[in-house]
C-alpha atoms as a PDB file:
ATOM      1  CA  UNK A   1     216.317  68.653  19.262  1.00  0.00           C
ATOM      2  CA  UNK A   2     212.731  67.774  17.972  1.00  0.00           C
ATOM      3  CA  UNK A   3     211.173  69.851  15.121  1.00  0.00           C
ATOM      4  CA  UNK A   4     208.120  69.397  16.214  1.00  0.00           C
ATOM      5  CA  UNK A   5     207.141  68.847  20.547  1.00  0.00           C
ATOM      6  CA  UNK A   6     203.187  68.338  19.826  1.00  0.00           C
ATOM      7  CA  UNK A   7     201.491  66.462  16.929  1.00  0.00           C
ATOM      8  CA  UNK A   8     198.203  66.432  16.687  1.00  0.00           C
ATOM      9  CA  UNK A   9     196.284  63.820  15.075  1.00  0.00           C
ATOM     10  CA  UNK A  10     192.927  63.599  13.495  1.00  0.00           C
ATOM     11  CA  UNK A  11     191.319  60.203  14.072  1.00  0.00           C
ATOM     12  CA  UNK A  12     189.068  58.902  11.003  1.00  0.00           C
ATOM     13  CA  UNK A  13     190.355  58.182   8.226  1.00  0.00           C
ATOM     14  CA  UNK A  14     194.172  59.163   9.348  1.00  0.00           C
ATOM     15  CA  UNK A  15     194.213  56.831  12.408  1.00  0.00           C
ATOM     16  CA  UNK A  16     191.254  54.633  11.837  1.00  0.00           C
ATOM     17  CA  UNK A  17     190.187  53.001   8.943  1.00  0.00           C
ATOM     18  CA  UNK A  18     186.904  54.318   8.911  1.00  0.00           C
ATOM     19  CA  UNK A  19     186.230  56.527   5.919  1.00  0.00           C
ATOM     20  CA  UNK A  20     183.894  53.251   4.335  1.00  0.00           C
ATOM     21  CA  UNK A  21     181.869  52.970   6.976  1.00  0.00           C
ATOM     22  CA  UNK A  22     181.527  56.802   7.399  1.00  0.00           C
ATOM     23  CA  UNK A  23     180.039  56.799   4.016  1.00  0.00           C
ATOM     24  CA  UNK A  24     178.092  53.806   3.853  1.00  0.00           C
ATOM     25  CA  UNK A  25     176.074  55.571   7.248  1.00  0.00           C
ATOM     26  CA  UNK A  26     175.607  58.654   5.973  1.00  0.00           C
ATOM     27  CA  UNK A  27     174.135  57.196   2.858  1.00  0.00           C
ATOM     28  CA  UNK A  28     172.036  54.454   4.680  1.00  0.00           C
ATOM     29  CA  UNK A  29     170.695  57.064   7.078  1.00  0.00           C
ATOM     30  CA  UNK A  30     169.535  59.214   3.967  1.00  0.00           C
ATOM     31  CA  UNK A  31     167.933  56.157   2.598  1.00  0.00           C
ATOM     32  CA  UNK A  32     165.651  55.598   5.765  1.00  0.00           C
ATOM     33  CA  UNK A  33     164.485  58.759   5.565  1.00  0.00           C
ATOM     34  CA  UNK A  34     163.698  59.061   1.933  1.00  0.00           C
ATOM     35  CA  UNK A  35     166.380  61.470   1.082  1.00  0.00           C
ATOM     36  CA  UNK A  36     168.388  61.356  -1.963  1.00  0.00           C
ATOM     37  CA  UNK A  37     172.011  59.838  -0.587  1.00  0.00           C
ATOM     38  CA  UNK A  38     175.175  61.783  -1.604  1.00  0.00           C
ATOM     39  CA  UNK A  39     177.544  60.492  -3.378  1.00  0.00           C
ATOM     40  CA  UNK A  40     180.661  58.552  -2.371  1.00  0.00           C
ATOM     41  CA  UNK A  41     182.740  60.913  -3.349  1.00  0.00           C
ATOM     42  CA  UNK A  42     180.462  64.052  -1.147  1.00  0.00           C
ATOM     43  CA  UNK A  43     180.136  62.086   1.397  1.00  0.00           C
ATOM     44  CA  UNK A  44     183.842  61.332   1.788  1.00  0.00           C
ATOM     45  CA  UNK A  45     184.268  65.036   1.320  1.00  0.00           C
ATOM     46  CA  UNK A  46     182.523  66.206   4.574  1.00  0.00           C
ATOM     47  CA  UNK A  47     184.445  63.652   6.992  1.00  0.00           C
ATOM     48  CA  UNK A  48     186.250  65.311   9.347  1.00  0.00           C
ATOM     49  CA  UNK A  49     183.310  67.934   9.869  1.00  0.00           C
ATOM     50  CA  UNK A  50     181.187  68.144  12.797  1.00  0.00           C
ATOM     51  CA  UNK A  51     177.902  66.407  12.231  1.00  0.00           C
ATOM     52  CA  UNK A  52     175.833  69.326  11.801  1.00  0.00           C
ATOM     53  CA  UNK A  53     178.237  70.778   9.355  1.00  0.00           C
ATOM     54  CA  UNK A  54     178.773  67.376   7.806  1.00  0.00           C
ATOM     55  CA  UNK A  55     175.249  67.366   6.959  1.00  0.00           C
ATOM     56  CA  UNK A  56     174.600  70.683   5.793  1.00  0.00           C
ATOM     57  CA  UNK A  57     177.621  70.342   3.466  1.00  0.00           C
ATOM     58  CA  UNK A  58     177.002  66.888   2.027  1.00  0.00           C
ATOM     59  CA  UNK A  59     173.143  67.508   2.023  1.00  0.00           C
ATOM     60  CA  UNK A  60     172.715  71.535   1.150  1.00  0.00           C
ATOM     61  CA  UNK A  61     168.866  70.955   0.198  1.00  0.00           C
ATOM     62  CA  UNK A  62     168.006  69.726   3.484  1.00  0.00           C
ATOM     63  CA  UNK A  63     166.267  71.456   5.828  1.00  0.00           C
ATOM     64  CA  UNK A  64     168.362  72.350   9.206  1.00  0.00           C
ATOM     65  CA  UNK A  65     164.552  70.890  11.451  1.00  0.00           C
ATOM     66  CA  UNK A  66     165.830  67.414   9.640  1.00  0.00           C
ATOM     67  CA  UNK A  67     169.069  67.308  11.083  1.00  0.00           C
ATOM     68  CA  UNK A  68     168.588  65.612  14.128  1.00  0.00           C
ATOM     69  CA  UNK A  69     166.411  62.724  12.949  1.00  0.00           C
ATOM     70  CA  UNK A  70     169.219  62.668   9.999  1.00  0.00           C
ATOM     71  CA  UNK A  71     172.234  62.418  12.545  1.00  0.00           C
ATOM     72  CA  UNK A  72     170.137  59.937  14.567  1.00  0.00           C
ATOM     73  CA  UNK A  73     169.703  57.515  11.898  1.00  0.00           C
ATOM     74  CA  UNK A  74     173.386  57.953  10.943  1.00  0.00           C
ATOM     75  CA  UNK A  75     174.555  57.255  14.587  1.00  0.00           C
ATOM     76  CA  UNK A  76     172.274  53.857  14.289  1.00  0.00           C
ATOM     77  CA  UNK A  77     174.215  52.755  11.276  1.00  0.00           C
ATOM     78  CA  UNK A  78     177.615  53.697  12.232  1.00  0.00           C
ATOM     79  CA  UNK A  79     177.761  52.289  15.762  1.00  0.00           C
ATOM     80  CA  UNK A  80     176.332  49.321  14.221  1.00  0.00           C
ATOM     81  CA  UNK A  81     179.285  48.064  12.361  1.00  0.00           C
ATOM     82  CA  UNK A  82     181.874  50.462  14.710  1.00  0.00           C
ATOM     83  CA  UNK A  83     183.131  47.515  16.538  1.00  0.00           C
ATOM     84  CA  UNK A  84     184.234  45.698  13.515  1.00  0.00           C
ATOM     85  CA  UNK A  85     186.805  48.997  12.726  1.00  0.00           C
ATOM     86  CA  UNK A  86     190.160  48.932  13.066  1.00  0.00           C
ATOM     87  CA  UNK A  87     193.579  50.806  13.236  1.00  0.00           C
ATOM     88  CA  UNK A  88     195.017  51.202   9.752  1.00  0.00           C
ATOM     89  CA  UNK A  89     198.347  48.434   9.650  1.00  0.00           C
ATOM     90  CA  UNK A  90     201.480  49.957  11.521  1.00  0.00           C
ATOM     91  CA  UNK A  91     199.658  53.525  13.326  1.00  0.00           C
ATOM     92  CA  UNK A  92     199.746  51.443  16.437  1.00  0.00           C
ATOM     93  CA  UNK A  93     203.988  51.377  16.366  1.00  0.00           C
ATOM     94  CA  UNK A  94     203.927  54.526  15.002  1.00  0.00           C
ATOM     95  CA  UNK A  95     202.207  56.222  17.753  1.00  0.00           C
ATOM     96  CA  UNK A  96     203.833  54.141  20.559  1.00  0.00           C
ATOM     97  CA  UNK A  97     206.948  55.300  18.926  1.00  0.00           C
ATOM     98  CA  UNK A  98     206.418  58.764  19.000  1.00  0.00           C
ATOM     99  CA  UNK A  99     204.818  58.650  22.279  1.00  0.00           C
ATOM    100  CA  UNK A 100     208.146  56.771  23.624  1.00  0.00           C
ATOM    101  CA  UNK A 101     210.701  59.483  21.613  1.00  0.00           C
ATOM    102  CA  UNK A 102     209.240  62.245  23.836  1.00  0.00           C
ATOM    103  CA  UNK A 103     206.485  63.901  21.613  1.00  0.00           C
ATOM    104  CA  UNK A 104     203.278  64.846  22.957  1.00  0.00           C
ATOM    105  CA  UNK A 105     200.481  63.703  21.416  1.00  0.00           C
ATOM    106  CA  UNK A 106     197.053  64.839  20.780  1.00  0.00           C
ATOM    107  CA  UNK A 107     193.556  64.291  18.648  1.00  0.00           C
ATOM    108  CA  UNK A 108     191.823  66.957  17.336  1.00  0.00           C
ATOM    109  CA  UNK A 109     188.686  65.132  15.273  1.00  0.00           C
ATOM    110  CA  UNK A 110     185.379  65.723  13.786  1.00  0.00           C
ATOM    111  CA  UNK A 111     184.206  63.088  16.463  1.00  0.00           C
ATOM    112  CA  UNK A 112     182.217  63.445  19.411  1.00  0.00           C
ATOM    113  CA  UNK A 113     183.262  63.230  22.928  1.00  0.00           C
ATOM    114  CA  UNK A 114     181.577  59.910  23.069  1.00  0.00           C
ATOM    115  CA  UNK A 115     182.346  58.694  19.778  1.00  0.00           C
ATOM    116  CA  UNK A 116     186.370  59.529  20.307  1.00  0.00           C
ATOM    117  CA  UNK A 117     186.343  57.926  23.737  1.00  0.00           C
ATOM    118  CA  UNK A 118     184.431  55.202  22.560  1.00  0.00           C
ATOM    119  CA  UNK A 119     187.024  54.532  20.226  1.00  0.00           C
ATOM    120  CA  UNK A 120     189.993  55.192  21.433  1.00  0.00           C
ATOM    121  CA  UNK A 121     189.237  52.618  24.329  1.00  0.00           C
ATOM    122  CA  UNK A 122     188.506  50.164  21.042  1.00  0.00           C
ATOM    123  CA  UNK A 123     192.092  51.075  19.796  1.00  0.00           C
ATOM    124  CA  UNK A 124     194.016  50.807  22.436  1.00  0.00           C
ATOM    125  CA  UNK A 125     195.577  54.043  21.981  1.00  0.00           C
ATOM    126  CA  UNK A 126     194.079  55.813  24.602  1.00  0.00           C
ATOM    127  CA  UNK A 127     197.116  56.381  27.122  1.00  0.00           C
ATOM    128  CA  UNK A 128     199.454  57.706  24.403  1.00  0.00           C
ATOM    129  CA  UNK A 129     196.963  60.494  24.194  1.00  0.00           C
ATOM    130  CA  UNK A 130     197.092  63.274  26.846  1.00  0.00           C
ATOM    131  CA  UNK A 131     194.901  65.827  25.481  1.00  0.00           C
ATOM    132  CA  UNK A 132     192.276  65.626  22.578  1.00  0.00           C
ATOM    133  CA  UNK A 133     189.295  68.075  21.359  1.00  0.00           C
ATOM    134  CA  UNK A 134     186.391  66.846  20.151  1.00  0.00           C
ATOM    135  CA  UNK A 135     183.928  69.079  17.695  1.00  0.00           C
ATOM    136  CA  UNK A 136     180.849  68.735  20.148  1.00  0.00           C
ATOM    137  CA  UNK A 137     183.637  70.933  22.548  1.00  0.00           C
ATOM    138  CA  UNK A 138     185.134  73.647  19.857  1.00  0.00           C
ATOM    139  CA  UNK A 139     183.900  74.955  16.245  1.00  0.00           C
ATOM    140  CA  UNK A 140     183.902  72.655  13.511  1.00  0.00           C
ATOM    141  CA  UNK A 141     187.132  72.404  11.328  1.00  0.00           C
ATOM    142  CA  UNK A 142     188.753  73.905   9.561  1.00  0.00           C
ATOM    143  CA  UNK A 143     187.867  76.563  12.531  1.00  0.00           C
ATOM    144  CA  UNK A 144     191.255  76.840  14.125  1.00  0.00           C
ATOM    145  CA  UNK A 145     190.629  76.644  18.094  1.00  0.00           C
ATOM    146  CA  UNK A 146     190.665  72.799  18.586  1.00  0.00           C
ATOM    147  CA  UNK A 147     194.655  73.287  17.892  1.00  0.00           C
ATOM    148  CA  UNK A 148     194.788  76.572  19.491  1.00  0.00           C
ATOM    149  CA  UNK A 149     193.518  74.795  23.235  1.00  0.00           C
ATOM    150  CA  UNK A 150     195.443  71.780  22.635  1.00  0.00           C
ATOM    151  CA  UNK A 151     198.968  74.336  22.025  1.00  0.00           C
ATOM    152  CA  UNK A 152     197.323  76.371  25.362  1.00  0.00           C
ATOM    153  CA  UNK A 153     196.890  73.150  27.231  1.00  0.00           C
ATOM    154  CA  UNK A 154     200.503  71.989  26.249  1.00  0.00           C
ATOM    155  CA  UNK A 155     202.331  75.160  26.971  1.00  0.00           C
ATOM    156  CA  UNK A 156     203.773  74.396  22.865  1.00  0.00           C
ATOM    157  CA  UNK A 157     203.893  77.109  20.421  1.00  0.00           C
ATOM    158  CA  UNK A 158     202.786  77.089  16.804  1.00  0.00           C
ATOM    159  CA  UNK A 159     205.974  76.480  15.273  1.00  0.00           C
ATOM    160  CA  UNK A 160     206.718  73.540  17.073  1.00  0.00           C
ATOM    161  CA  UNK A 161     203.250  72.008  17.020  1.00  0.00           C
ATOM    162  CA  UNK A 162     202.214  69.118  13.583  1.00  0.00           C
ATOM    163  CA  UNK A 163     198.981  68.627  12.578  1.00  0.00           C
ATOM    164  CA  UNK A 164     198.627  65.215  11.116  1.00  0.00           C
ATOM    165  CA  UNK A 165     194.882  64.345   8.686  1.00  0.00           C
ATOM    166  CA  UNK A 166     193.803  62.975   5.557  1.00  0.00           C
ATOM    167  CA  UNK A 167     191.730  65.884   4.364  1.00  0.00           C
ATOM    168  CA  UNK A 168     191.465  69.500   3.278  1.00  0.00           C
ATOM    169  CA  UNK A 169     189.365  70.765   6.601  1.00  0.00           C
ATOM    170  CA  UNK A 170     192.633  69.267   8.448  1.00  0.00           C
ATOM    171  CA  UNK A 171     195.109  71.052   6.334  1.00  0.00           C
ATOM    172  CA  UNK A 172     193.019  73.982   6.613  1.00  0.00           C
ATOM    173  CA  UNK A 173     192.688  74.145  10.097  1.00  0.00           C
ATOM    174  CA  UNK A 174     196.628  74.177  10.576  1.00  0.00           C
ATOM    175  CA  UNK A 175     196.791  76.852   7.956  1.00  0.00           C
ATOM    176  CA  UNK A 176     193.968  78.995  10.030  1.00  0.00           C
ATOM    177  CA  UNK A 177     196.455  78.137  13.757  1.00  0.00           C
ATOM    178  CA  UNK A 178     199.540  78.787  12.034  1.00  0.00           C
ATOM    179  CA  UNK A 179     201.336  75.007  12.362  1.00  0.00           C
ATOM    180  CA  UNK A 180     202.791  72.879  10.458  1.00  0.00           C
ATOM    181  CA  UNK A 181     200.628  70.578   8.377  1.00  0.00           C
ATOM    182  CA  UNK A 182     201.127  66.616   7.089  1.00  0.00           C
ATOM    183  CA  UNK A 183     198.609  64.869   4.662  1.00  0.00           C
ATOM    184  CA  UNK A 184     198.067  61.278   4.471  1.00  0.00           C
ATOM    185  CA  UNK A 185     196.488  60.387   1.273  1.00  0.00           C
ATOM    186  CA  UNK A 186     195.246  56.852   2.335  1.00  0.00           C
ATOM    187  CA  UNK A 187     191.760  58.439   4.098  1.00  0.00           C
ATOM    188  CA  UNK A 188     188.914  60.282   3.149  1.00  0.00           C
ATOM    189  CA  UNK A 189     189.972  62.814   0.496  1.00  0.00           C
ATOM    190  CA  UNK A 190     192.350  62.296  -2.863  1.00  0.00           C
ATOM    191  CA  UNK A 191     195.951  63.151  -3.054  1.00  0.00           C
ATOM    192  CA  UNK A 192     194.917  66.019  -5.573  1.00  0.00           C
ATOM    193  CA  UNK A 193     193.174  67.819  -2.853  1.00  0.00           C
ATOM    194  CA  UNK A 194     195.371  67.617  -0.135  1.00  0.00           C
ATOM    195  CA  UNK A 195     198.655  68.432  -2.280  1.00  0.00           C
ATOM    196  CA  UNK A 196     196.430  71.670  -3.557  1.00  0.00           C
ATOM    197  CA  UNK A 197     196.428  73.160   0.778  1.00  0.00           C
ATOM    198  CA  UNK A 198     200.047  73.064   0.313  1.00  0.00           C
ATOM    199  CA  UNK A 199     201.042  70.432   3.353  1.00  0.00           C
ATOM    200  CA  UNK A 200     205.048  69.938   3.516  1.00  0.00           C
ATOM    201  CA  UNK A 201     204.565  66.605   2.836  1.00  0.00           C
ATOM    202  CA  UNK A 202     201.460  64.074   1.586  1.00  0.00           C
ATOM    203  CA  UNK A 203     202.411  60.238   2.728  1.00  0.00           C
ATOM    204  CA  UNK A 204     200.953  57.611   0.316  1.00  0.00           C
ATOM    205  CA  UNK A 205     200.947  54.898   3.454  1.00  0.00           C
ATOM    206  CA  UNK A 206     201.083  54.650   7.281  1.00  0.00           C
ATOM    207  CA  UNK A 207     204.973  53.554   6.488  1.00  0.00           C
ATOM    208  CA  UNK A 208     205.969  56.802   4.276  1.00  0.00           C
ATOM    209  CA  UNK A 209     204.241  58.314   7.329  1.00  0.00           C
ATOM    210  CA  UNK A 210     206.344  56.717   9.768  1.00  0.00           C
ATOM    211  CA  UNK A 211     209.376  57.626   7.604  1.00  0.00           C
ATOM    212  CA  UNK A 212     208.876  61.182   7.287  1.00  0.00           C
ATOM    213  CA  UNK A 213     208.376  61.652  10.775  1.00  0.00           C
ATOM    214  CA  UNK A 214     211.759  59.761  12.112  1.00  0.00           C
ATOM    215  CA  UNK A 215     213.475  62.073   8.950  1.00  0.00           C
ATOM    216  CA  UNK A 216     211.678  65.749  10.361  1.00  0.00           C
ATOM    217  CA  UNK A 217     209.592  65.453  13.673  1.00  0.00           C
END
């Protein structure tokens, strides 16, 4: 019998390599507008967020009536160069795998609607998916009801529902719906971090991924 029936995904930086490009947007949008740019290391902090909260967190100083120009610029830069993303090596087996094994499979991101569509037509990955929330549709993470509709729209309880992300407001958010919780340290936020929310396990690489899933999911 399976562990877990329903893992939940985030998408950047845990499926998609795109933590750089996340950055390099944020910081290029700041620059257009004459704002000071955050640092790599804030601005890798905040992905995962929703935009608003993204900003607000990376950019405290900012005034909320800048926000949308902000997020507009950002959008510019990141759909510029979104094409050019891909799947980090060996997600696209390890999905397909767990898809074919019997688990149901979800997203719960930071994205938008359009943005995770977008993408996961780009990836490929889009019929292994049946359900995914989006944080233009629930609170921002680490708020917990992303994974509580997802569990609803599943018929799964917590126990037997995995959240899978590469940083704290993932980790967070399974703590806050009462499920299981796996890092992957090859995203957005260091190992350090992650280790400190106490996941039952933090994979170095898509393959230790893969691994501890076939051992416990």
């Amino acid at each position: 019998m399976k562990r877990f029936e329903l893992i939940v995904f985030d998408w950047d930086g845990t499926l998609m390599d795109s933590a750089g490009a996340i950055v390099a947007a944020i910081q290029a949008a700041c620059r257009d507008l004459d704002i000071a740019p955050p640092s790599d290391a804030r601005a890798r902090h905040i992905i995962g967020l929703g935009l608003n909260d993204a900003l607000a967190n990376a950019l405290p100083d900012l005034p909320p009536a800048r926000y949308r120009a902000l997020a507009e610029r950002y959008r510019h830069h990141y759909l510029a160069g979104d094409g050019e993303l891909g799947l980090f090596e060996g997600i696209e087996a390890l999905v397909a795998g767990l898809a074919a094994s019997g688990h149901r499979l979800g997203v719960a991101t930071g994205k938008s609607r359009h943005g995770l569509d977008r993408a996961l037509a780009a990836s490929g990955l889009a019929g292994h998916f049946r359900a995914t929330r989006c944080a233009d549709e629930c609170p921002s993470k680490p708020h917990p009801q992303m994974l509580y509709e997802l569990m609803d729209e599943f018929a799964v309880p917590a126990e037997r529902t995995l959240m899978v992300g590469d940083t704290t407001h993932d980790l967070k958010m399974a703590q806050n719906a009462g499920v299981g919780a796996l890092a992957v340290a090859y995203g957005a936020h260091p190992r350090a971090e992650l280790t400190a929310a106490q996941p039952l396990y933090c994979a170095g690489s898509v393959a230790e991924l893969q691994a501890w899933l076939s051992r416990n999911a």
